[in-house]
Each structure stands twice: as structure tokens, then as C-alpha cells.
PDB file of N, CA and C in Angstrom:
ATOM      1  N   UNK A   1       1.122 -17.941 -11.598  1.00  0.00           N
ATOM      2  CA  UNK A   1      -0.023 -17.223 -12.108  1.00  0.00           C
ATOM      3  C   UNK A   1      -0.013 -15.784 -11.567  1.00  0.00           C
ATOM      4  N   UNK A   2      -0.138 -14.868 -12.323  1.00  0.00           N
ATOM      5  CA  UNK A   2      -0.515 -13.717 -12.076  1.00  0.00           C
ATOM      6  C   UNK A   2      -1.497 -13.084 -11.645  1.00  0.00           C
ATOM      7  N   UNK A   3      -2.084 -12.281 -10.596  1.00  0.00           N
ATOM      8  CA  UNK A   3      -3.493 -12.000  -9.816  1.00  0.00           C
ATOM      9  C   UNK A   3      -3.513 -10.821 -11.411  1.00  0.00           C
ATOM     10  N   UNK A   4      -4.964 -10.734 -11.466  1.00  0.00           N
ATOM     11  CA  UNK A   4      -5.299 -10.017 -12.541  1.00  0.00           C
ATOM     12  C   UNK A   4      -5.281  -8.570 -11.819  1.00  0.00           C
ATOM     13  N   UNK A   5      -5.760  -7.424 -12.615  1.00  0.00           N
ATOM     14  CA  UNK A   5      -5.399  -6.258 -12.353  1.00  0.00           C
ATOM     15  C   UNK A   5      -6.901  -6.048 -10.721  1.00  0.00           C
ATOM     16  N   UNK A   6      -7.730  -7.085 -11.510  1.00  0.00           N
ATOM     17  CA  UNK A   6      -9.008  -6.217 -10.793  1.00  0.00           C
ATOM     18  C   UNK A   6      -8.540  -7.001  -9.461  1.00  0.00           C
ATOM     19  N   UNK A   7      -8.276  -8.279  -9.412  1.00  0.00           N
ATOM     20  CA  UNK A   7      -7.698  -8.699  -8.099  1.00  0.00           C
ATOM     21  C   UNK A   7      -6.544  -7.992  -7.091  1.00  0.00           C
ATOM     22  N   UNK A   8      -5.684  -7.628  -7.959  1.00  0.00           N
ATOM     23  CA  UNK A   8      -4.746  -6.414  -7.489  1.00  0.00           C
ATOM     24  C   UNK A   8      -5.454  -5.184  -6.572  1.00  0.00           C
ATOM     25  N   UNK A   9      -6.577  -4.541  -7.001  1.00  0.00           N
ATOM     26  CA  UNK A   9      -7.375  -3.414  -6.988  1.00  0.00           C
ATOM     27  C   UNK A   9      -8.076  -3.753  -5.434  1.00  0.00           C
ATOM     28  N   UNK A  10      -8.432  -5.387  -5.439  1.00  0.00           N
ATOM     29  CA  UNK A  10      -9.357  -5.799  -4.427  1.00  0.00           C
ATOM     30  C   UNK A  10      -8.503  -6.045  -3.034  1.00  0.00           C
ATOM     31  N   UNK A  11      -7.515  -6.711  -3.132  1.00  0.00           N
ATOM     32  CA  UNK A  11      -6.150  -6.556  -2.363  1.00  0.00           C
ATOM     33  C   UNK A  11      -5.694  -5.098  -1.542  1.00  0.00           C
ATOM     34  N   UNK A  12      -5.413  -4.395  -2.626  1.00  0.00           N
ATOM     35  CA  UNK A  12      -5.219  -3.248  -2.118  1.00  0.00           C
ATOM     36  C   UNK A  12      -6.075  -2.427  -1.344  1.00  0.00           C
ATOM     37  N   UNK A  13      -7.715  -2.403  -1.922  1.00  0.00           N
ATOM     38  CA  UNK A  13      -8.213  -1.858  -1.132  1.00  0.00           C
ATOM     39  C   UNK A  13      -8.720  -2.573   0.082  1.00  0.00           C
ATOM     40  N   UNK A  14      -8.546  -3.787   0.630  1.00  0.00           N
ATOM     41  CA  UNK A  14      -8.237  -4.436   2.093  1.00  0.00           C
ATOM     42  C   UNK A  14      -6.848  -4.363   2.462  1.00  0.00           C
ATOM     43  N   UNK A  15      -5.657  -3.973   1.739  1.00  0.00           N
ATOM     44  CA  UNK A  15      -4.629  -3.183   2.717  1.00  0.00           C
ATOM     45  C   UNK A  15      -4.890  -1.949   3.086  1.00  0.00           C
ATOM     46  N   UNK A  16      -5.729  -0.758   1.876  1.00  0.00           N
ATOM     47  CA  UNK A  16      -5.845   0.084   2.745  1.00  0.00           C
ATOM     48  C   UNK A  16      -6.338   0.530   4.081  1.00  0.00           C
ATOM     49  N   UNK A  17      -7.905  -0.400   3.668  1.00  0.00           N
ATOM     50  CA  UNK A  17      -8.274  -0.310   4.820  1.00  0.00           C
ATOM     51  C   UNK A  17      -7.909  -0.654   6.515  1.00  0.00           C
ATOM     52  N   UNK A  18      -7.073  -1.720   6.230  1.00  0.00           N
ATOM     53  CA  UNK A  18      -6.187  -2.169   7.714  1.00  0.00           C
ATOM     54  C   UNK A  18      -5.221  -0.701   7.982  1.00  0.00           C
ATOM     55  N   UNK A  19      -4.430   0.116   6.870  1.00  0.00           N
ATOM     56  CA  UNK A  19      -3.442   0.610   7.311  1.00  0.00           C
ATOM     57  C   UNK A  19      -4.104   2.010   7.531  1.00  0.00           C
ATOM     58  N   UNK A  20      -5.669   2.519   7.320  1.00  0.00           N
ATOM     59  CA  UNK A  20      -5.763   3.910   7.183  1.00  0.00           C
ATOM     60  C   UNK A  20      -5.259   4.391   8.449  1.00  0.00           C
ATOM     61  N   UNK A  21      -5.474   4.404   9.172  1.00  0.00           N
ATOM     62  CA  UNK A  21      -5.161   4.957  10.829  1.00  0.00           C
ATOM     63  C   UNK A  21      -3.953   5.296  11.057  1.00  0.00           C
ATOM     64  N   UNK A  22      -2.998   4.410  10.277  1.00  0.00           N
ATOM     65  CA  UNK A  22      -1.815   4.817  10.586  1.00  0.00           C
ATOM     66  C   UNK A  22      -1.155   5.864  10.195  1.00  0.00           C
ATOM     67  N   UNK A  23      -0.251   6.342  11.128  1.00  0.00           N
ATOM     68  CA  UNK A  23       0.170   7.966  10.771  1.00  0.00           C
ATOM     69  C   UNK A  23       0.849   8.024   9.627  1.00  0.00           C
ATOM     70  N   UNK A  24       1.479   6.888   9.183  1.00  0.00           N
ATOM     71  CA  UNK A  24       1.783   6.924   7.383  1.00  0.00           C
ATOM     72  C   UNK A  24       1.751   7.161   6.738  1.00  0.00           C
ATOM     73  N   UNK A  25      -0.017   6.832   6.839  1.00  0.00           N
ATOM     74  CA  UNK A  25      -1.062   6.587   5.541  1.00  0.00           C
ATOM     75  C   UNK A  25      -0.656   7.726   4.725  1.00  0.00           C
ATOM     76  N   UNK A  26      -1.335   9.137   4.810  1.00  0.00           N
ATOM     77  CA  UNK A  26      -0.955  10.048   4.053  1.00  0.00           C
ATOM     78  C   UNK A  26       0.288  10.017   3.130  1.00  0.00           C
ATOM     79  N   UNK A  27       1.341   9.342   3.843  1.00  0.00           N
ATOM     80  CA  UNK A  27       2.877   9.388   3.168  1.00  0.00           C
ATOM     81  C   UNK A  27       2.501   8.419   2.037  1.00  0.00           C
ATOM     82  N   UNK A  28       1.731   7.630   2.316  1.00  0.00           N
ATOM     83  CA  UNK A  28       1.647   6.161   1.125  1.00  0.00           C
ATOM     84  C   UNK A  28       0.599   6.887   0.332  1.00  0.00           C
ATOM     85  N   UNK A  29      -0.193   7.663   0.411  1.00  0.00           N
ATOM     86  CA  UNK A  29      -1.297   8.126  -0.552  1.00  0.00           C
ATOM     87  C   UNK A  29      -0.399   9.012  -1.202  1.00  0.00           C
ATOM     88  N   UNK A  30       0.498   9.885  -1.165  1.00  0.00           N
ATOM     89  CA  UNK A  30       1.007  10.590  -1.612  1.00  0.00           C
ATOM     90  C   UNK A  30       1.844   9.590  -2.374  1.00  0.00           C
ATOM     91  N   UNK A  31       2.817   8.838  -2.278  1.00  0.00           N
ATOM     92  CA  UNK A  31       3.299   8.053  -3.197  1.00  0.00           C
ATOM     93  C   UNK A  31       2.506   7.297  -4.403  1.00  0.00           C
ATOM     94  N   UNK A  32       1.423   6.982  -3.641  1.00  0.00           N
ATOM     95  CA  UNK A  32       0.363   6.649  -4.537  1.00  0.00           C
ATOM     96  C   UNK A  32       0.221   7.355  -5.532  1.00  0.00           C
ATOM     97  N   UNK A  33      -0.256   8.848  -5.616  1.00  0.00           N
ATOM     98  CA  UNK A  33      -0.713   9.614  -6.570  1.00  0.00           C
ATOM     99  C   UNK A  33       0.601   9.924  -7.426  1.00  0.00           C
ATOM    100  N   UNK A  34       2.114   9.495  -6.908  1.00  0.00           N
ATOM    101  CA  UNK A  34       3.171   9.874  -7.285  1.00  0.00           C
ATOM    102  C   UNK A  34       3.774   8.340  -8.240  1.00  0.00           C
ATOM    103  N   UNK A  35       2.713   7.505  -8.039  1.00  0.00           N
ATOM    104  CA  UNK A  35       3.189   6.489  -8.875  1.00  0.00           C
ATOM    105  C   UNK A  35       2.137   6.376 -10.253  1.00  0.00           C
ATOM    106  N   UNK A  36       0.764   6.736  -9.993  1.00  0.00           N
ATOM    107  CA  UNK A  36      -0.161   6.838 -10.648  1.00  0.00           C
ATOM    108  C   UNK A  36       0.678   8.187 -12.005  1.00  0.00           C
ATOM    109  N   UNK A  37       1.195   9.203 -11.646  1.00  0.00           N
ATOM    110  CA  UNK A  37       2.124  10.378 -12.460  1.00  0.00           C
ATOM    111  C   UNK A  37       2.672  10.023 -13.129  1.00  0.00           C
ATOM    112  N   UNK A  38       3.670   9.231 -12.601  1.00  0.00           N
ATOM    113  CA  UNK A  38       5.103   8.670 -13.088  1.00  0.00           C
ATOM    114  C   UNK A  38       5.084   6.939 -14.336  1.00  0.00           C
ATOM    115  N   UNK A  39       4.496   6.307 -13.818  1.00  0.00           N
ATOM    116  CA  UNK A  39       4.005   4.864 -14.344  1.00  0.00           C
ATOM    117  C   UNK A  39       3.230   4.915 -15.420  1.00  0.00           C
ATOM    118  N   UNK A  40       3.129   4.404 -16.643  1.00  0.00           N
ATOM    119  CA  UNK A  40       2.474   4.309 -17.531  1.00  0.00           C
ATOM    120  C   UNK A  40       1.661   3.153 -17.563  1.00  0.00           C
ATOM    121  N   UNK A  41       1.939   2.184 -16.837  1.00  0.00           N
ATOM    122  CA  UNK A  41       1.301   0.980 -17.058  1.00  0.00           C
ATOM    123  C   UNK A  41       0.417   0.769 -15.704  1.00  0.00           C
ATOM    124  N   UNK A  42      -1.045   0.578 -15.592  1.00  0.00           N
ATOM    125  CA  UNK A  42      -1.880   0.353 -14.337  1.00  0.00           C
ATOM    126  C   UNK A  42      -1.136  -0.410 -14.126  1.00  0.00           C
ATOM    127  N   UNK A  43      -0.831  -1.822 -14.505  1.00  0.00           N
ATOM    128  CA  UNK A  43      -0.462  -2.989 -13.546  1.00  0.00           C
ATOM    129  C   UNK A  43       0.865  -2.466 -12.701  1.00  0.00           C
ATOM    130  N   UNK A  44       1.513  -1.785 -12.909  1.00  0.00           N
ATOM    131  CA  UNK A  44       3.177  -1.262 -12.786  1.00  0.00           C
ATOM    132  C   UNK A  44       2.541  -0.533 -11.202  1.00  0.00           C
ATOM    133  N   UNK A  45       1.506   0.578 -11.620  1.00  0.00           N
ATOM    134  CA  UNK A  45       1.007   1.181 -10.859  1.00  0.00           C
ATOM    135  C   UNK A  45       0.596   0.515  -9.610  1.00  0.00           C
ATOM    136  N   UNK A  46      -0.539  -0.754  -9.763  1.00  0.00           N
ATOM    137  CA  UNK A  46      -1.290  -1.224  -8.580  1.00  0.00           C
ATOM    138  C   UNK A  46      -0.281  -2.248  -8.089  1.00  0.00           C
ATOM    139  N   UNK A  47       0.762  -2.480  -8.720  1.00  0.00           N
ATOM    140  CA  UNK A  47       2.118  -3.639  -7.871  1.00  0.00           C
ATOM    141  C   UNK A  47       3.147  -2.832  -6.833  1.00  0.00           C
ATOM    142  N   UNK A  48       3.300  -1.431  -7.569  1.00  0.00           N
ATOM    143  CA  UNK A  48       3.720  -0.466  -6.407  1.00  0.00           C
ATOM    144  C   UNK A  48       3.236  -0.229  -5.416  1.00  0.00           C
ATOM    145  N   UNK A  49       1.752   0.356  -5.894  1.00  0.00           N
ATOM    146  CA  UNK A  49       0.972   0.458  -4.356  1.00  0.00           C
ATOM    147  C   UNK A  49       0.963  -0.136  -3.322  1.00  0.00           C
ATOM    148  N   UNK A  50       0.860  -1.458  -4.110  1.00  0.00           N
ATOM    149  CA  UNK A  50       0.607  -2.829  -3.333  1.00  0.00           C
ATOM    150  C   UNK A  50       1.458  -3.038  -2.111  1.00  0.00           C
ATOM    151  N   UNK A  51       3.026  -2.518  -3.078  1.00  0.00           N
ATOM    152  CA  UNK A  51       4.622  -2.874  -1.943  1.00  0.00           C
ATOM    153  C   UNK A  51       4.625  -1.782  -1.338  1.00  0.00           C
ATOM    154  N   UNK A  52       4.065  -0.507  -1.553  1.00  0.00           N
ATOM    155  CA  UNK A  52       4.208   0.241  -0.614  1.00  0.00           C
ATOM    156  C   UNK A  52       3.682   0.003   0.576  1.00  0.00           C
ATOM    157  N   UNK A  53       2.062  -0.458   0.326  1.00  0.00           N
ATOM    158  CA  UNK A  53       1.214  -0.878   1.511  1.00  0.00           C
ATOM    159  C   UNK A  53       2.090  -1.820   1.831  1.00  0.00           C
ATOM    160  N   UNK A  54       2.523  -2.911   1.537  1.00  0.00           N
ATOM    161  CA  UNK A  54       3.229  -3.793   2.519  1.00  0.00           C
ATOM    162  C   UNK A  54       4.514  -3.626   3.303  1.00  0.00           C
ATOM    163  N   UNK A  55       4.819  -2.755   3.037  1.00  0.00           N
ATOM    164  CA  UNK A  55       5.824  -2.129   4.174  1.00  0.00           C
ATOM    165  C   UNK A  55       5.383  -0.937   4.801  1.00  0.00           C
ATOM    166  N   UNK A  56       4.117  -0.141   4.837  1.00  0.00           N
ATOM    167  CA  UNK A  56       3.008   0.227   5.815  1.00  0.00           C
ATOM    168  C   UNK A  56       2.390  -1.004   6.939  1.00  0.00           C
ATOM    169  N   UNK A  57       1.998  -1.836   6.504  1.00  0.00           N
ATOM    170  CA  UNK A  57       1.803  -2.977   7.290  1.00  0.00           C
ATOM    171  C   UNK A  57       2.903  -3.197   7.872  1.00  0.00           C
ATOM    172  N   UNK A  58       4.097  -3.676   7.600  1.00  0.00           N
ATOM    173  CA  UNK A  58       5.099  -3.971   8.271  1.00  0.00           C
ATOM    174  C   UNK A  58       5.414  -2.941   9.717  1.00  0.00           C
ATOM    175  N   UNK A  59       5.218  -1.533   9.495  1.00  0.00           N
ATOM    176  CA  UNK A  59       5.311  -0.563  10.304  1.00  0.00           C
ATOM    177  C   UNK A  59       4.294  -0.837  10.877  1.00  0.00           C
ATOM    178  N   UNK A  60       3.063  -1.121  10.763  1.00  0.00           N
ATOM    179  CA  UNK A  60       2.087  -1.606  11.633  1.00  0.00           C
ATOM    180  C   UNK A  60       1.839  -2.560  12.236  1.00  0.00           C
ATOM    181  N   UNK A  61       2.577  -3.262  11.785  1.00  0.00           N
ATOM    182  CA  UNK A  61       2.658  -4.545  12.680  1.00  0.00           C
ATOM    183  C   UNK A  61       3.650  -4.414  14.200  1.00  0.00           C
ATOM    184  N   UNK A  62       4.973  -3.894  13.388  1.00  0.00           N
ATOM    185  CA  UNK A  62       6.247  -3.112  14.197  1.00  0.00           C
ATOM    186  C   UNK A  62       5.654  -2.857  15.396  1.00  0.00           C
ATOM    187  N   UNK A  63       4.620  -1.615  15.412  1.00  0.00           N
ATOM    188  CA  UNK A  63       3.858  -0.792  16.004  1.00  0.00           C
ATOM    189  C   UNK A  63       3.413  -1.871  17.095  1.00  0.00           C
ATOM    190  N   UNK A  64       3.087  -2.984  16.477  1.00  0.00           N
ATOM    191  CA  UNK A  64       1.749  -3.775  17.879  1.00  0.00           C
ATOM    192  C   UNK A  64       3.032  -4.760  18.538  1.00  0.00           C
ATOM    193  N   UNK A  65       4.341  -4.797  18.037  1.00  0.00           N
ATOM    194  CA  UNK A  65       5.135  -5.906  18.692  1.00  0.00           C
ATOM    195  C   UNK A  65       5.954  -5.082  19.589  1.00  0.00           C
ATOM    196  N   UNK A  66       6.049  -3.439  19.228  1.00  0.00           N
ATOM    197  CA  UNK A  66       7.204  -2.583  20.273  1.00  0.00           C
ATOM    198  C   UNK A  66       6.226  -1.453  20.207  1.00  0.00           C
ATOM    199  N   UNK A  67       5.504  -1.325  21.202  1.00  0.00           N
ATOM    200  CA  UNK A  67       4.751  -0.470  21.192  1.00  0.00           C
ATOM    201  C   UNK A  67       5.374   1.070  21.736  1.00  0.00           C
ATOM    202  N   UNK A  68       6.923   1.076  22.611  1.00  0.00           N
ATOM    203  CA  UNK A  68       7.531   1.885  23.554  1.00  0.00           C
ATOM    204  C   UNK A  68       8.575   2.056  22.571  1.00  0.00           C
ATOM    205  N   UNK A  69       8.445   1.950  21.181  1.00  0.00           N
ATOM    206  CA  UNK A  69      10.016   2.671  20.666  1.00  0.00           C
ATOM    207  C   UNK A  69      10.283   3.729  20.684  1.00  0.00           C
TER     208      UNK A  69
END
């Protein structure tokens, strides 16, 4: 089953909120607005976002397991 678009939307904005702090963020908002440009299709759009945030998380997670890299 496929999460619908508005579920997508709701997702994302509880990844953003975990990842704002991170010094990233900006880099992923900017991709953001760079996928929103490029993509014709919302769903195309909010599945990118989505993987971007999840490898923001991943760096944030990184962050809490090696804190001395």
C-alpha cells in the first residue's frame, strides 16, 4: 500500500522537525526547493524530500553514536 500524498506531507513534517537543528538542515531545504523546480509530480516531490530527510537523520543519528569525529 502506498501512504497517500497527505500522509507523506505528515511524515515529513515530523522529520523535519527532529532534523531542524542540524547543521544540514539548510542543505536539505535547499534541495527541497530544488526538487519542488525540477519534479513535476508532488508525489515524486514529497518521496524525495522524504529520502533526503532520511539520510539527514542518518547524519543525526551518526552525530549521537560518534560524537568526537
Amino acid at each position: 500500500m502506498h501512504p497517500s500524498e497527505a500522509e507523506l506531507r505528515d511524515t515529513i513534517e515530523r522529520m523535519e522537525a527532529r532534523s531542524r537543528a542540524h547543521p544540514l538542515f539548510p542543505v536539505y531545504q535547499r534541495l527541497s526547493e530544488r526538487f519542488a523546480a525540477d519534479l513535476a509530480d508532488e508525489r515524486d516531490v514529497l518521496l524525495s524530500r522524504a529520502a533526503a530527510l532520511m539520510l539527514l537523520q542518518e547524519a543525526v543519528d551518526a552525530d549521537r553514536r560518534w560524537p568526537q569525529r
